[in-house]
Protein backbone atom coordinates (compact mmCIF):
# COMPACT_ATOMS: atom_id res chain seq x y z
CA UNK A 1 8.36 1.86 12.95
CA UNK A 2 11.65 2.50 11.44
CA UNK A 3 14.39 1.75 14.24
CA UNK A 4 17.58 4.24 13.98
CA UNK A 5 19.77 1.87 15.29
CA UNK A 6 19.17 -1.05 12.72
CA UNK A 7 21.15 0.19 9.47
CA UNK A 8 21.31 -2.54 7.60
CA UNK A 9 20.28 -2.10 4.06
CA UNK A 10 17.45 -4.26 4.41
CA UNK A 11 16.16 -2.38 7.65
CA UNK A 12 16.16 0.46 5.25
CA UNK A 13 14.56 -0.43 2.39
CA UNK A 14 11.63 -1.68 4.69
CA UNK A 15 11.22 1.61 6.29
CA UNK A 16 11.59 3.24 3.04
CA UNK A 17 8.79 1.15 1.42
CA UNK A 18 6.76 1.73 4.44
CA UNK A 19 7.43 5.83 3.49
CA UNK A 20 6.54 5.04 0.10
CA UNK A 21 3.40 3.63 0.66
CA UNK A 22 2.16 6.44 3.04
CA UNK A 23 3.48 9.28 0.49
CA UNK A 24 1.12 7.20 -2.07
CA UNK A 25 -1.34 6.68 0.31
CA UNK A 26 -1.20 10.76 0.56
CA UNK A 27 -1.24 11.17 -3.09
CA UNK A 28 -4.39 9.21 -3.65
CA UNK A 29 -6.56 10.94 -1.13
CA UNK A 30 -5.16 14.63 -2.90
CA UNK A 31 -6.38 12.90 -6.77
CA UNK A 32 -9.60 11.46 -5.21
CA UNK A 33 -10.60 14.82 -4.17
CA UNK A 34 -9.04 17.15 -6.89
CA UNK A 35 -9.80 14.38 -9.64
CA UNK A 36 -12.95 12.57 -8.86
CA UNK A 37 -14.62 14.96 -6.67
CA UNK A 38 -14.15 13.01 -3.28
CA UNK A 39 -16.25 9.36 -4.84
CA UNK A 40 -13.56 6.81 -4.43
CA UNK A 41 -13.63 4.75 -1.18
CA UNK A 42 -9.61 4.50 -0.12
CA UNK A 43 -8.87 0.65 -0.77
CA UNK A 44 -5.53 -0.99 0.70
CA UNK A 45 -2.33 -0.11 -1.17
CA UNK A 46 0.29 -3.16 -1.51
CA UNK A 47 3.42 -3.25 -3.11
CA UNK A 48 3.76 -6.16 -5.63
CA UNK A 49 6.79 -8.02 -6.56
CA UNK A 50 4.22 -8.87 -10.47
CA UNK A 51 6.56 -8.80 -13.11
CA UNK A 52 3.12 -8.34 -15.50
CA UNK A 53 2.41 -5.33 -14.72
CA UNK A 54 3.36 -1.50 -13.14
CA UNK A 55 0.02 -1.20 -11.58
CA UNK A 56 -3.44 -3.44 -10.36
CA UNK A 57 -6.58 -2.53 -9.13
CA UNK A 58 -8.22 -5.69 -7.50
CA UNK A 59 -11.92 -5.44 -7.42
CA UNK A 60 -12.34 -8.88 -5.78
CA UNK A 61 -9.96 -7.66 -2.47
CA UNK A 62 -10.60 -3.56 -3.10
CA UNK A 63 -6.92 -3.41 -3.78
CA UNK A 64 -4.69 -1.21 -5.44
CA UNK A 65 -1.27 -2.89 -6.38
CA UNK A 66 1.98 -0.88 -6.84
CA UNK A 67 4.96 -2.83 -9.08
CA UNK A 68 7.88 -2.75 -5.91
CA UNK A 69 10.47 -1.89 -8.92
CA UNK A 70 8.46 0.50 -9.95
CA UNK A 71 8.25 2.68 -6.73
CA UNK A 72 11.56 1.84 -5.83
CA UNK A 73 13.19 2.89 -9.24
CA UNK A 74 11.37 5.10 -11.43
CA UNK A 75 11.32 8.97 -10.66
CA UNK A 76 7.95 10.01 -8.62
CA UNK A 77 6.07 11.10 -11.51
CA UNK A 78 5.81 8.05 -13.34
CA UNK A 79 4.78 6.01 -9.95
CA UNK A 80 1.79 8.84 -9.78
CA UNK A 81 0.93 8.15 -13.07
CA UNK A 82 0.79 4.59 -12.77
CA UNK A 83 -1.61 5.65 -9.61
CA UNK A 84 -4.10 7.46 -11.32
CA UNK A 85 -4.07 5.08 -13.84
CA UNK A 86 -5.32 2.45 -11.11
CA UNK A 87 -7.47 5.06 -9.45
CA UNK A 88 -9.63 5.56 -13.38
CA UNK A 89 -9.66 1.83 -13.12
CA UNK A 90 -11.58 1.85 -9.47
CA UNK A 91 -13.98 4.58 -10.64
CA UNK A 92 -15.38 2.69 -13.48
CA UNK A 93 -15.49 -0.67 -11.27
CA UNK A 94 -16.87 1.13 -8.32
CA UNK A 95 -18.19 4.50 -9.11
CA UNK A 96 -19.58 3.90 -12.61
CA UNK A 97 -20.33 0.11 -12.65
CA UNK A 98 -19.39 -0.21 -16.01
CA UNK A 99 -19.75 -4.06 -16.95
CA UNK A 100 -19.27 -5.95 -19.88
CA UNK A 101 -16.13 -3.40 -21.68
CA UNK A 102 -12.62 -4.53 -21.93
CA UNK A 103 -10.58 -2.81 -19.08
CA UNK A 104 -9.41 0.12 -21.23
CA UNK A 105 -12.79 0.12 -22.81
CA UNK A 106 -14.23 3.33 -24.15
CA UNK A 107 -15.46 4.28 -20.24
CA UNK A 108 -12.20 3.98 -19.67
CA UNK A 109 -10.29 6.26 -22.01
CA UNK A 110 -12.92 9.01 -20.94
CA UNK A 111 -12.21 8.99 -17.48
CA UNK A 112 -9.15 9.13 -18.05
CA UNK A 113 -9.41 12.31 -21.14
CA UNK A 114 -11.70 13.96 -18.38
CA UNK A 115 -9.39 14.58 -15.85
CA UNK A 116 -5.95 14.23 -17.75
CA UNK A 117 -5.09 11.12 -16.89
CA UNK A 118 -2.75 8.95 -19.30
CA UNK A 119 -4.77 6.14 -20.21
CA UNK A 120 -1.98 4.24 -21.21
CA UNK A 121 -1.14 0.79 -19.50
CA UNK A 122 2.65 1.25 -19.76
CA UNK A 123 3.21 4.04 -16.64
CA UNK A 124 4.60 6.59 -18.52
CA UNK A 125 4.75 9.95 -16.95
CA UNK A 126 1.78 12.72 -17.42
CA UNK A 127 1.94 16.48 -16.34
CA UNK A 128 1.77 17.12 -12.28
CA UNK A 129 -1.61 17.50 -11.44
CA UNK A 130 -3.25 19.45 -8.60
CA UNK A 131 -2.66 16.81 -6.39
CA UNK A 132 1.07 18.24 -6.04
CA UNK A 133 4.45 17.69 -8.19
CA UNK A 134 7.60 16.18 -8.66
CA UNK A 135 9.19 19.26 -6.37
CA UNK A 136 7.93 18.74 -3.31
CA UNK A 137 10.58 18.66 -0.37
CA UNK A 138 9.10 14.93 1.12
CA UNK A 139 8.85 13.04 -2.34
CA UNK A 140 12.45 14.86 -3.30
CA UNK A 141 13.98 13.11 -0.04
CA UNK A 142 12.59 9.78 -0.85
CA UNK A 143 14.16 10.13 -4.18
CA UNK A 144 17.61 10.54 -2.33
CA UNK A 145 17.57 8.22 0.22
CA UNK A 146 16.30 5.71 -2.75
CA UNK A 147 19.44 6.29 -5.12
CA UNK A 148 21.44 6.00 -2.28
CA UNK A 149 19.82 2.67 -1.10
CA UNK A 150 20.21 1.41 -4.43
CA UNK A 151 24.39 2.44 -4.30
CA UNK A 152 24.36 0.36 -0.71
CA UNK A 153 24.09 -2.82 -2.67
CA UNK A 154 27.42 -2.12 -4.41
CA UNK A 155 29.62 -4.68 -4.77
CA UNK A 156 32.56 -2.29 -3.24
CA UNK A 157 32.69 -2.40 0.55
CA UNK A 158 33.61 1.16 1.27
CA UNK A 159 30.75 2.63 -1.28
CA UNK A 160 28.60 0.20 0.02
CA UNK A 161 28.98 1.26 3.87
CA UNK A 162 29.23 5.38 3.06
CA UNK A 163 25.72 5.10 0.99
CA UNK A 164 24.39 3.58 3.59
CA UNK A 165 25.43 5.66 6.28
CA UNK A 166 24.44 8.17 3.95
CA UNK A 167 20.94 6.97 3.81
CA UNK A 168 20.35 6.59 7.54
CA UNK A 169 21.20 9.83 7.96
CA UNK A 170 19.64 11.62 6.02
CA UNK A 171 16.25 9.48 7.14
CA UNK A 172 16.79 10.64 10.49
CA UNK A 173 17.52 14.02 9.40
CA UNK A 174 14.56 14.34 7.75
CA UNK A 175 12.10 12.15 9.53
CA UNK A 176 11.20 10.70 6.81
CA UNK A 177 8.66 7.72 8.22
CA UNK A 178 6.62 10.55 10.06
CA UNK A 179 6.89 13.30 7.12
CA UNK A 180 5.40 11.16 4.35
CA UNK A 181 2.73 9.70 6.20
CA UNK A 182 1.25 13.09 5.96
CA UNK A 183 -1.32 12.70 8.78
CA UNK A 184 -3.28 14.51 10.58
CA UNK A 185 -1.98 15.33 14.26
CA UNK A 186 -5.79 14.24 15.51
CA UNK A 187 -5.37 10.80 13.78
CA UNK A 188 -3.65 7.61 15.06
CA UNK A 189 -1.30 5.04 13.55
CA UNK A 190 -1.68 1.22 14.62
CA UNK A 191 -0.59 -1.95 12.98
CA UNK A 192 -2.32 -4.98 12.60
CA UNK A 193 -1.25 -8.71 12.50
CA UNK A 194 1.77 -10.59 13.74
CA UNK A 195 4.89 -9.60 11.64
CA UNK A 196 6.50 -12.64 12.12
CA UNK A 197 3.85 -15.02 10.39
CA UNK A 198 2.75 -14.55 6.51
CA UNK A 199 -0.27 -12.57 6.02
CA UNK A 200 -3.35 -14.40 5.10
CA UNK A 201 -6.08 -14.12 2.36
CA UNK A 202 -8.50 -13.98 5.36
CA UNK A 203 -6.53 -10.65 6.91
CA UNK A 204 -6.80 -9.23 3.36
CA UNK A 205 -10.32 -9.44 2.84
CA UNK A 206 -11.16 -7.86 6.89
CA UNK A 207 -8.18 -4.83 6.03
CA UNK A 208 -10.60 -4.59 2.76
CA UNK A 209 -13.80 -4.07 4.93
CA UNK A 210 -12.02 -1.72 7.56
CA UNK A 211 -10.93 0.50 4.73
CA UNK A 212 -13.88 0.38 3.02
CA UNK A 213 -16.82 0.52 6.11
CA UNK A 214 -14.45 1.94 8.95
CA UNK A 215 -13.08 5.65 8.17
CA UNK A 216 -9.43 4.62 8.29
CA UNK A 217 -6.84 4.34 5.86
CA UNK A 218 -5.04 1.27 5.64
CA UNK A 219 -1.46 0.11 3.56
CA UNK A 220 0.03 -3.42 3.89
CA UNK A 221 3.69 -2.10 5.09
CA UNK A 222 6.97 -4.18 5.74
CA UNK A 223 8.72 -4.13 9.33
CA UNK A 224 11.76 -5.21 9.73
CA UNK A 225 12.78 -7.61 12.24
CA UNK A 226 16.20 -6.95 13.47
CA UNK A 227 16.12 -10.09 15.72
CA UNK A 228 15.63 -12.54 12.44
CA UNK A 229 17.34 -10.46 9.81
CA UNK A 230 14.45 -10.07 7.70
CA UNK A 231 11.12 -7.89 7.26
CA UNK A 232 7.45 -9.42 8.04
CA UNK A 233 4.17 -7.64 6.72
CA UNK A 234 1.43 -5.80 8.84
CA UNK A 235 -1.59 -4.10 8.16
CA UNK A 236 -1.45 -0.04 9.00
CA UNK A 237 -3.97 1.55 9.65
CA UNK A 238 -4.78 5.67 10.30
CA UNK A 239 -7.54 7.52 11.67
CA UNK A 240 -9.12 8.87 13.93
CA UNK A 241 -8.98 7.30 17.75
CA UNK A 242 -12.44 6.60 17.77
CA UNK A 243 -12.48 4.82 14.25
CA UNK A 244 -9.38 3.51 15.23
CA UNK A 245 -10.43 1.56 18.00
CA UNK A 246 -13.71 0.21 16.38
CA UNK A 247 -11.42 -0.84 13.59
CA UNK A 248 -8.93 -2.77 15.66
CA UNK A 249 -11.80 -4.21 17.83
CA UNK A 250 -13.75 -5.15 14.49
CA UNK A 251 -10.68 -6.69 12.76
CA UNK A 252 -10.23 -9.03 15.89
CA UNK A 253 -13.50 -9.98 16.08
CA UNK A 254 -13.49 -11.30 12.78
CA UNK A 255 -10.27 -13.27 12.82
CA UNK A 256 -11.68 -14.75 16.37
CA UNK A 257 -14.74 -15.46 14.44
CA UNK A 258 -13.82 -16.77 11.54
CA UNK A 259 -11.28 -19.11 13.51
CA UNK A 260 -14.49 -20.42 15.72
CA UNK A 261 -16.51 -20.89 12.86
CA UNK A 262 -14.12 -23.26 11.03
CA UNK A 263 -13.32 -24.75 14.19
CA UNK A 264 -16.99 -26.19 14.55
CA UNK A 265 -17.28 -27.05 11.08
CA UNK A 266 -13.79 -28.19 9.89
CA UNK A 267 -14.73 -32.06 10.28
CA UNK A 268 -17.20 -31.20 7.27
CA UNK A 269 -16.75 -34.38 4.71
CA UNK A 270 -16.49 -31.42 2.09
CA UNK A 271 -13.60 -29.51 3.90
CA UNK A 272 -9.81 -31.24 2.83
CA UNK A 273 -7.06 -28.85 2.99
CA UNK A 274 -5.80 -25.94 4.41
CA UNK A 275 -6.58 -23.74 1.15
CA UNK A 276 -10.34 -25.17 1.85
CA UNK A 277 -9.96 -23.37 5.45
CA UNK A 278 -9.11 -20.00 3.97
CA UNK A 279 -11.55 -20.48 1.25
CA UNK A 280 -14.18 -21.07 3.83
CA UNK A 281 -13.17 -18.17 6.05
CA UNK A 282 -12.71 -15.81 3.70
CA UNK A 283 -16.67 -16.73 2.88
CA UNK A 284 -17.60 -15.54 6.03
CA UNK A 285 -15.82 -12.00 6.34
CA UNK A 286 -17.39 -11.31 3.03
């Protein structure tokens, strides 16, 4: 959770990427249902630091990837492009279970012409849908607290400390973490995983399931960690307090599992490095 009194610019950037990912997180259940008639199964949405490409849907991990520069420095309605863009690529992986075309295969493009959705792989902006537009009051704040994030890296002192001030003002002002999360007052927010230790392919695959089996949303968000100076990674995850439970219950069932599995077989002639231990636990979540 964003803490007022740590203004640092890297506290702020953390909770702004965390606002960014719930304002996308928003975004994509408005598409799903305006665009694709309610079919897509939420996956977890990551922000990547890729230089390759603006956006990624993962099929292996049920994944949707978000360039960080990308949400962090283009206006809104080229970031919801780029979404959509990954969301057509999920509905003919998951929905359609086209095989055997090239990515933006002739599937593809129709999805996409269908529901007026740039089929393009380079981002570039498309006409608001229903889903909302570039107006709205939350994604307009985000917008301002982002340029002014971006002047609190200036090389001059007394800029640098007035946009920031700036910034953490207006966050407070506006409340931003809770106002872009955009959940329902019935649901509950919980996060997963140790923030201090690097998130594993083994975690990824079990926030995959949870999303996918479990009726709650889930983001990978940063948290910053005043007492280091630097921002670890958790899972979020949203829902109702029932699912929510089951979910963190399931999740650490799974990592005890997984750990007591490899613990009786890691002597296995076959088994030599740590990569083989995440290879072998990541066999059993899925």
């Amino acid at each position: 959770m964003f803490d007022p009194a740590s203004t640092s610019a890297e506290a702020l950037t953390a909770a702004l990427e965390a606002a960014f990912l719930r304002e996308i997180r928003w975004r994509y259940d408005a598409d799903n249902r305006l665009r694709f008639g309610g079919r897509l199964v939420a996956p977890v949405f990551v922000l990547s630091d890729a230089a390759a490409h603006l956006g990624r849907w993962h099929a292996a991990t049920r994944t949707l990837e978000l360039s960080r520069t990308l949400v962090m420095s283009r206006p809104w309605l080229e970031v919801a492009s780029v979404l959509e863009h990954e969301m057509a690529h999920q509905f003919v992986d998951e929905v359609l279970r086209i095989r055997g075309e090239t990515a933006h295969g002739d599937t593809f493009r129709r999805v996409c012409a269908d529901r007026g959705i740039d089929a393009r792989a380079a981002g570039a902006p498309a006409p608001a849908g229903p889903g909302g537009d570039a107006g709205d009051a939350g994604e307009r704040v985000l917008d301002r607290i982002r340029k002014l994030l971006a002047l609190a890296g200036s090389p001059n002192q007394h800029e640098a400390e007035i946009a920031m001030r700036k910034a953490h003002e207006l966050m407070l002002r506006h409340n931003v973490e809770v106002a872009a999360a955009r959940v329902e007052r019935s649901y509950e927010v919980r996060h997963l995983g140790d923030p201090h230790k690097r998130r594993t392919r083994v975690e990824s695959d079990i926030a995959a399931l949870l999303s996918e089996l479990f009726f709650v949303k889930v983001i990978r968000v940063p948290i910053y960690l005043p007492q280091v100076g630097k921002s670890g990674i958790v899972y979020e995850i949203a829902g109702t307090h029932a699912n929510v439970e089951m979910a963190c219950h399931v999740y650490a069932f799974l990592l005890a599992t997984a750990d007591r599995l490899w613990a009786e077989n890691r002597h296995d002639t076959r088994v030599r490095s740590g990569r083989d231990r995440l290879i072998y636990q990541s066999g059993v979540i899925r």
